[in-house]
Protein backbone atom coordinates (compact mmCIF):
# COMPACT_ATOMS: atom_id res chain seq x y z
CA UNK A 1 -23.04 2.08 20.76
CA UNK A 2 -21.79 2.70 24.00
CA UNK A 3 -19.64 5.65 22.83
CA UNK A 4 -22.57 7.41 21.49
CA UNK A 5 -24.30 7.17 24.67
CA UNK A 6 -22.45 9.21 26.58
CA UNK A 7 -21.42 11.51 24.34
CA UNK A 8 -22.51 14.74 25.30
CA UNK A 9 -20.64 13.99 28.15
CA UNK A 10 -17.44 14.15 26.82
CA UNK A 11 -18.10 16.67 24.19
CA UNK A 12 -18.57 18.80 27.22
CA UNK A 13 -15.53 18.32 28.87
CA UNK A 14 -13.74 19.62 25.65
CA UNK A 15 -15.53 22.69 26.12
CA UNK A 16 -14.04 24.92 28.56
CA UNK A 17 -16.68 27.48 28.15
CA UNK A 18 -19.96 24.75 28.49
CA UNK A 19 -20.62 23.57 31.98
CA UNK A 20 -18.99 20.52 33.39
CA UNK A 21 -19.90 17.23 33.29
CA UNK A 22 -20.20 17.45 37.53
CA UNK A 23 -22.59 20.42 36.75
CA UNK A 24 -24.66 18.24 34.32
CA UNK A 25 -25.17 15.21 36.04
CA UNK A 26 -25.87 17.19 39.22
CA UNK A 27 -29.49 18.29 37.69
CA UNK A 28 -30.23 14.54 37.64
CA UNK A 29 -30.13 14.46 41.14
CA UNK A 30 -33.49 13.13 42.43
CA UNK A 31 -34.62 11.43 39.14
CA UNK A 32 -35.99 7.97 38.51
CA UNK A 33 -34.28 5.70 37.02
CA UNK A 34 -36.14 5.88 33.96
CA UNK A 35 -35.11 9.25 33.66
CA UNK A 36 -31.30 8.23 33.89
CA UNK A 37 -31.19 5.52 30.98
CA UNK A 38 -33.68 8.10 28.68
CA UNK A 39 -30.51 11.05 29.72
CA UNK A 40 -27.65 8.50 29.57
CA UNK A 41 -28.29 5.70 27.50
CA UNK A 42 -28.26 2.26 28.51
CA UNK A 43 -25.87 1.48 31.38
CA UNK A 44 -22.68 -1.32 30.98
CA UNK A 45 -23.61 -2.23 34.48
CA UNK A 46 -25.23 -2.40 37.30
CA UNK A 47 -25.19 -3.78 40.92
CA UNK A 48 -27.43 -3.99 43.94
CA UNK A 49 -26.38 -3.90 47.73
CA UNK A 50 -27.87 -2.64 51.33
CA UNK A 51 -31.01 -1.58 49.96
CA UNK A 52 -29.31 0.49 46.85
CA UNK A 53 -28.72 0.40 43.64
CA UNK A 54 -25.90 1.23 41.08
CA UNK A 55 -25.49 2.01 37.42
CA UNK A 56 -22.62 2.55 35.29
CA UNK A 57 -22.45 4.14 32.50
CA UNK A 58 -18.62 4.74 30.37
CA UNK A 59 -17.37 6.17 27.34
CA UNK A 60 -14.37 5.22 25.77
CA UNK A 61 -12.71 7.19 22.84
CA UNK A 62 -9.18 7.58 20.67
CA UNK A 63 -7.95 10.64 20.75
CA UNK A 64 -5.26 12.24 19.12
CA UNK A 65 -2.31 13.96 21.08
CA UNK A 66 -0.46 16.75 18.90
CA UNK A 67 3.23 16.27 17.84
CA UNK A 68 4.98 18.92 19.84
CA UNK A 69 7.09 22.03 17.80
CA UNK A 70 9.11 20.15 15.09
CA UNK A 71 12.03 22.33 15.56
CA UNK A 72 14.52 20.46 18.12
CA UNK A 73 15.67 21.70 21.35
CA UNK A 74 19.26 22.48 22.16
CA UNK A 75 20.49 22.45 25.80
CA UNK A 76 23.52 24.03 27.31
CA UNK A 77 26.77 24.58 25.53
CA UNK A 78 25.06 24.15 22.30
CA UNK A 79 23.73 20.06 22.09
CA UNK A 80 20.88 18.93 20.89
CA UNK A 81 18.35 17.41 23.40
CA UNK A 82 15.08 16.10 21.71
CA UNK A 83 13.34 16.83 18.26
CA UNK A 84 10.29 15.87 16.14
CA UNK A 85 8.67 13.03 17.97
CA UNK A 86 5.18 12.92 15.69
CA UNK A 87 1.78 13.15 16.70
CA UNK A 88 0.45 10.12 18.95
CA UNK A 89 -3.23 8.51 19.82
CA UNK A 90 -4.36 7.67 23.22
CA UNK A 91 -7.33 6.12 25.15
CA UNK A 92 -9.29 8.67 26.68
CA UNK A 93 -12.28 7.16 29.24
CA UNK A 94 -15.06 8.41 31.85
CA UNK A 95 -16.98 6.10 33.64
CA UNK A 96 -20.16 7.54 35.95
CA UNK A 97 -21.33 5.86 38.65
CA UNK A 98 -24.97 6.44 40.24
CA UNK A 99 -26.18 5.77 43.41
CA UNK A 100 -30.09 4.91 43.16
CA UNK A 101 -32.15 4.48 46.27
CA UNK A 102 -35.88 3.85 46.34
CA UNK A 103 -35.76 3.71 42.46
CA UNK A 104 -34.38 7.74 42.85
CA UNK A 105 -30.86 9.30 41.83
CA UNK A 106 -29.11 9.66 44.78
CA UNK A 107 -25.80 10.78 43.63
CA UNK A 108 -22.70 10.22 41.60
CA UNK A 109 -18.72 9.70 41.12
CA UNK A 110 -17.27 10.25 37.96
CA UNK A 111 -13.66 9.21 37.22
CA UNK A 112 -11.45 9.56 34.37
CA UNK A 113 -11.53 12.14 31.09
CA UNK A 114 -14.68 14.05 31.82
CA UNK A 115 -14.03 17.54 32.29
């Protein structure tokens, strides 16, 4: 479920041409909380201190990394250095942070795969 929440945010950041995920969570700047969860989903956490409070939401995904050009590589002098290695998977995350004060969106880090 939680990979469904966030969503758009990743699809995004595969996108080179759509704006960034930075770009998109910056016009939520200033909303309620409400707003966030109805945008984002459900967060996976949250925490309170000095007055403010914090919500995290994450995405984690497989994704698949191409095998590289199957025909092998030879080096100086003629030897062969590398070859076929097959395609590989991979765990690709992004995990956004807000900063809420007086029940508005203050700000945001992102970190990880999110374009």
């Amino acid at each position: 479920m939680r990979s469904v929440l966030l969503l758009p945010l990743l699809a995004l950041g595969a996108c080179a041409t759509g704006p960034s995920v930075s770009e998109r969570m910056a016009t939520l700047v200033g909303h309620s909380e409400a707003d966030l969860v109805q945008a984002l989903g459900v967060p996976v956490r949250t925490h309170e201190a000095d007055g403010q409070r914090f919500l995290q939401f994450e995405e984690r995904r497989t994704v698949l990394y191409p095998a590289p050009d199957p025909f092998p590589f030879y080096g100086p002098y003629g030897r062969w250095r590398g070859g076929y290695a097959g395609s590989a998977y991979g765990l690709a995350f992004c995990d956004v942070t807000w900063s809420l004060r007086n029940g508005r969106a203050q700000g945001f880090t992102a970190r990880g795969s999110c374009g």
